[in-house]
N, C-alpha and C. Protein backbone atom coordinates (compact mmCIF):
# COMPACT_ATOMS: atom_id res chain seq x y z
N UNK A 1 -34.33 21.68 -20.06
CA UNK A 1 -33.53 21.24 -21.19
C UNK A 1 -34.47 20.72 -22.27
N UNK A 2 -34.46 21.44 -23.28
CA UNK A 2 -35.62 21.31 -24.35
C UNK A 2 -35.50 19.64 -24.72
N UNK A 3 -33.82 19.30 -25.15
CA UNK A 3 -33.62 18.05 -26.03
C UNK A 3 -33.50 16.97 -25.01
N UNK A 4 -33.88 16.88 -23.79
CA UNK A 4 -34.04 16.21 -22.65
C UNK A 4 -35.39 15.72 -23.04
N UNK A 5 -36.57 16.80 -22.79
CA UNK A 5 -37.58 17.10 -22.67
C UNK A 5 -38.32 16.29 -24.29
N UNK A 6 -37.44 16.84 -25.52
CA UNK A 6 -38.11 16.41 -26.39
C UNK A 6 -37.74 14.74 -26.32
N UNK A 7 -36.67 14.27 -25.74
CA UNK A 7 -36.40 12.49 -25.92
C UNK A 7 -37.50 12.24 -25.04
N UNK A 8 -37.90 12.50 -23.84
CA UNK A 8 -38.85 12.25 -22.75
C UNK A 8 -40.68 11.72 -23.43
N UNK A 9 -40.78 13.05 -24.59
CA UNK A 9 -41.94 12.37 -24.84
C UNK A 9 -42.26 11.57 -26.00
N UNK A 10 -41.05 11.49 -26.66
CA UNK A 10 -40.44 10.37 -27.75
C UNK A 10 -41.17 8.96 -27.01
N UNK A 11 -39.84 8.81 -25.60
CA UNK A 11 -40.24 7.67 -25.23
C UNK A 11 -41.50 7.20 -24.43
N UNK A 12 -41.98 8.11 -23.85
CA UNK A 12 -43.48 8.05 -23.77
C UNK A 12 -44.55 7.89 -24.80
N UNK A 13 -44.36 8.47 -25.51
CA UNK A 13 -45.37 8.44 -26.57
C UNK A 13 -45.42 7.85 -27.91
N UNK A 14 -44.26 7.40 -28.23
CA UNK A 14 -43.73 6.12 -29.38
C UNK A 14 -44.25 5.28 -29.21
N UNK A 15 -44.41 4.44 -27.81
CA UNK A 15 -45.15 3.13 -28.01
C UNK A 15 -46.47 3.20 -28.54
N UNK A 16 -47.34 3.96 -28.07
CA UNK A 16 -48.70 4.31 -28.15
C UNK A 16 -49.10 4.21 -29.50
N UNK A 17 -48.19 5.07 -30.12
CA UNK A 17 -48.99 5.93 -31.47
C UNK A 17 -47.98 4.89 -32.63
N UNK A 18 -46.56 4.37 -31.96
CA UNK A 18 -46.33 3.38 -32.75
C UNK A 18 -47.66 2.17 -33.27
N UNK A 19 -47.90 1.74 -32.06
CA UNK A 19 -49.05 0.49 -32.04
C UNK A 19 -50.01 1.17 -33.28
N UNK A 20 -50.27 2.29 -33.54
CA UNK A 20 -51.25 2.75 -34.59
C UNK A 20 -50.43 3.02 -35.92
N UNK A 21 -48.86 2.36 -36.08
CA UNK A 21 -48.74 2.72 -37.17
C UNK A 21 -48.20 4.16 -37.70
N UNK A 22 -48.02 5.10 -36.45
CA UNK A 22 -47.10 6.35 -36.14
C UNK A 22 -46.30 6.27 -36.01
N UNK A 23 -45.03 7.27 -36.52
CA UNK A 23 -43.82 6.83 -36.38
C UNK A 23 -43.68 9.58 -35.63
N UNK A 24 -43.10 8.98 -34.38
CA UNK A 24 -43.17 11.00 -34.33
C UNK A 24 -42.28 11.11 -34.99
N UNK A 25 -41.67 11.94 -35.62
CA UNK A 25 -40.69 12.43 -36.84
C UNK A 25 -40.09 13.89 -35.78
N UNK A 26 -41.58 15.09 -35.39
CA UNK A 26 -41.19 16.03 -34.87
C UNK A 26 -42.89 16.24 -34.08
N UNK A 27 -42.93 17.04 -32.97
CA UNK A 27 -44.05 17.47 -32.57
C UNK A 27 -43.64 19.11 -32.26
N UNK A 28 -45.44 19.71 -31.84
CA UNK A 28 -44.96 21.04 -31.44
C UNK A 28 -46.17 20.90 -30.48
N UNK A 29 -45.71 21.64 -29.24
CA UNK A 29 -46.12 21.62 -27.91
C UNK A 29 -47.57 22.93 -28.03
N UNK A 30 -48.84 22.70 -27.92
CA UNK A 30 -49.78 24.04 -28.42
C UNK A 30 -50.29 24.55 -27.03
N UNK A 31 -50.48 23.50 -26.43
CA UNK A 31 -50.79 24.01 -24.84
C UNK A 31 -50.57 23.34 -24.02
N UNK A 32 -50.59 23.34 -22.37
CA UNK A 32 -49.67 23.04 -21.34
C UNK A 32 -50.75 22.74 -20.31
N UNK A 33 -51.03 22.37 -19.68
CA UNK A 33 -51.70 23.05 -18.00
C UNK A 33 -51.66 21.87 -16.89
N UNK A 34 -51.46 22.53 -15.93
CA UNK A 34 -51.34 21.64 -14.55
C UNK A 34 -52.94 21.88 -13.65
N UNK A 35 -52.67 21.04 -13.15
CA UNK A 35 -53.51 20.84 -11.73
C UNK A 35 -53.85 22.00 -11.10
N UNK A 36 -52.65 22.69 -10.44
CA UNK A 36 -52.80 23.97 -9.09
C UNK A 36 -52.31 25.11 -10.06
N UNK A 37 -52.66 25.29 -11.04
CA UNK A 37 -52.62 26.95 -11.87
C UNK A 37 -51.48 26.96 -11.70
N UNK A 38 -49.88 26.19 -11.76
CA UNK A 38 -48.91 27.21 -11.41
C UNK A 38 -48.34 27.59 -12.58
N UNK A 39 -48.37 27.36 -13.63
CA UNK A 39 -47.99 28.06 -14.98
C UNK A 39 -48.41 29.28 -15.69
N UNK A 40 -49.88 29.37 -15.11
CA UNK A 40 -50.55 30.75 -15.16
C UNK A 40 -50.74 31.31 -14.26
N UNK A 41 -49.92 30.87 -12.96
CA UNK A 41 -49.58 32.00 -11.63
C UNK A 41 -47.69 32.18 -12.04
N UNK A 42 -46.96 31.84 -12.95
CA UNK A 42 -46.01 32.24 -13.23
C UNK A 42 -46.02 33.69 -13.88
N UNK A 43 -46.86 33.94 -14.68
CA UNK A 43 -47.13 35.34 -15.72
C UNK A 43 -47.77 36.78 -14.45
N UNK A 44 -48.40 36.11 -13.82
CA UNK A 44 -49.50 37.49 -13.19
C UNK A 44 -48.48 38.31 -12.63
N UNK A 45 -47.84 38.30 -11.62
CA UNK A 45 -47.00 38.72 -11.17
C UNK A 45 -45.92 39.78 -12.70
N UNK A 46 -45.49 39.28 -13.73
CA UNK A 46 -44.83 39.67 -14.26
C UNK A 46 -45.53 41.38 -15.29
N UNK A 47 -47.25 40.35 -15.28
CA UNK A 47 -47.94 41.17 -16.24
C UNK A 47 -48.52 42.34 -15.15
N UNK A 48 -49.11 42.18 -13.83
CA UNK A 48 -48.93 42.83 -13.06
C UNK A 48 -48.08 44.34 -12.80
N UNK A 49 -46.79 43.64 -12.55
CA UNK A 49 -45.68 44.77 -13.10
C UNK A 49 -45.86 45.86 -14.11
N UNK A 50 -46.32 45.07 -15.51
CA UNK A 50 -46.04 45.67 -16.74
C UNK A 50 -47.67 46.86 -16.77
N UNK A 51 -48.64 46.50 -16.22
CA UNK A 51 -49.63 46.90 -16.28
C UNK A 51 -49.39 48.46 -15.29
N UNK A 52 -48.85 48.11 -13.85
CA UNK A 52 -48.59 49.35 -13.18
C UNK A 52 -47.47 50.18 -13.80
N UNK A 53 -46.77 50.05 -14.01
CA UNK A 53 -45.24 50.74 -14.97
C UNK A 53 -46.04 51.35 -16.44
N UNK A 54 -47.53 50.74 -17.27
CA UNK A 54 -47.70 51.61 -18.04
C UNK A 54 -49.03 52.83 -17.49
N UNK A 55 -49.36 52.18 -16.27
CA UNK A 55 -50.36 53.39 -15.70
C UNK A 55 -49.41 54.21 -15.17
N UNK A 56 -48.08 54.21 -14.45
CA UNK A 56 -47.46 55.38 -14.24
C UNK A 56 -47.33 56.16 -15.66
N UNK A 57 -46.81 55.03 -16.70
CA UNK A 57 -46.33 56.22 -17.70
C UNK A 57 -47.21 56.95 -17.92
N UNK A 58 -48.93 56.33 -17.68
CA UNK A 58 -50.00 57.74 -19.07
C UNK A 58 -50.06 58.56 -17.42
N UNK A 59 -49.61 58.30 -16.92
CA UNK A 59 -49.96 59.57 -15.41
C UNK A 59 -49.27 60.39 -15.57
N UNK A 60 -47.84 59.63 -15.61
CA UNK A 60 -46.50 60.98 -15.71
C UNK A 60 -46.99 61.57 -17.11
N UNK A 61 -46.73 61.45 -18.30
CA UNK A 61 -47.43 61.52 -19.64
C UNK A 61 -48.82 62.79 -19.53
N UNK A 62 -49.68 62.54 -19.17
CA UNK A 62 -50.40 63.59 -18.89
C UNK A 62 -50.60 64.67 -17.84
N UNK A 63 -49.44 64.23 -16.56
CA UNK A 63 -49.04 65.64 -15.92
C UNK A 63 -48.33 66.45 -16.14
N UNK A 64 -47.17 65.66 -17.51
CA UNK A 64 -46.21 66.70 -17.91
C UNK A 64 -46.84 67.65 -19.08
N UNK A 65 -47.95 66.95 -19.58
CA UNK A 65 -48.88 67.46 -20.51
C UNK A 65 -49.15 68.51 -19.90
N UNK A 66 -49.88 68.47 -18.46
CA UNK A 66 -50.65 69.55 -18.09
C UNK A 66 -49.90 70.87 -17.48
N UNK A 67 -48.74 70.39 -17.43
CA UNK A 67 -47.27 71.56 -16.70
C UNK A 67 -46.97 72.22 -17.84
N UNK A 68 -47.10 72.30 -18.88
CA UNK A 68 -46.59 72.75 -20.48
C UNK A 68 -47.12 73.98 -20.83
């Protein structure tokens, strides 16, 4: 839940940057990362997929080439 998520680091992070005279208005999230890779073991699997599905296509793609 994004607007969960965005009150979450409101209240985490207001005090801090308040004490300096910050007030957050809006932030934007640029990068992420955990401990045990699991955010970039979420993608492999997906890109994986996408990588075999376009080596079938130039296979099929150039056998139908070569049947012509």
């Amino acid at each position: 839940d994004r607007e969960a998520f965005a009150a979450l680091v409101r209240e985490v992070a207001s005090p801090d940057v308040g004490r300096m005279g910050i007030e957050i208005l809006s932030f934007t999230i640029k990068d992420i990362e955990d401990h045990v890779d699991y955010l970039n073991s979420l993608g492999k699997t997906q890109t994986a997929k996408v990588k075999r599905d376009a080596d079938i296509g130039v296979a099929e793609a150039k056998r139908d080439a070569g049947i012509r």
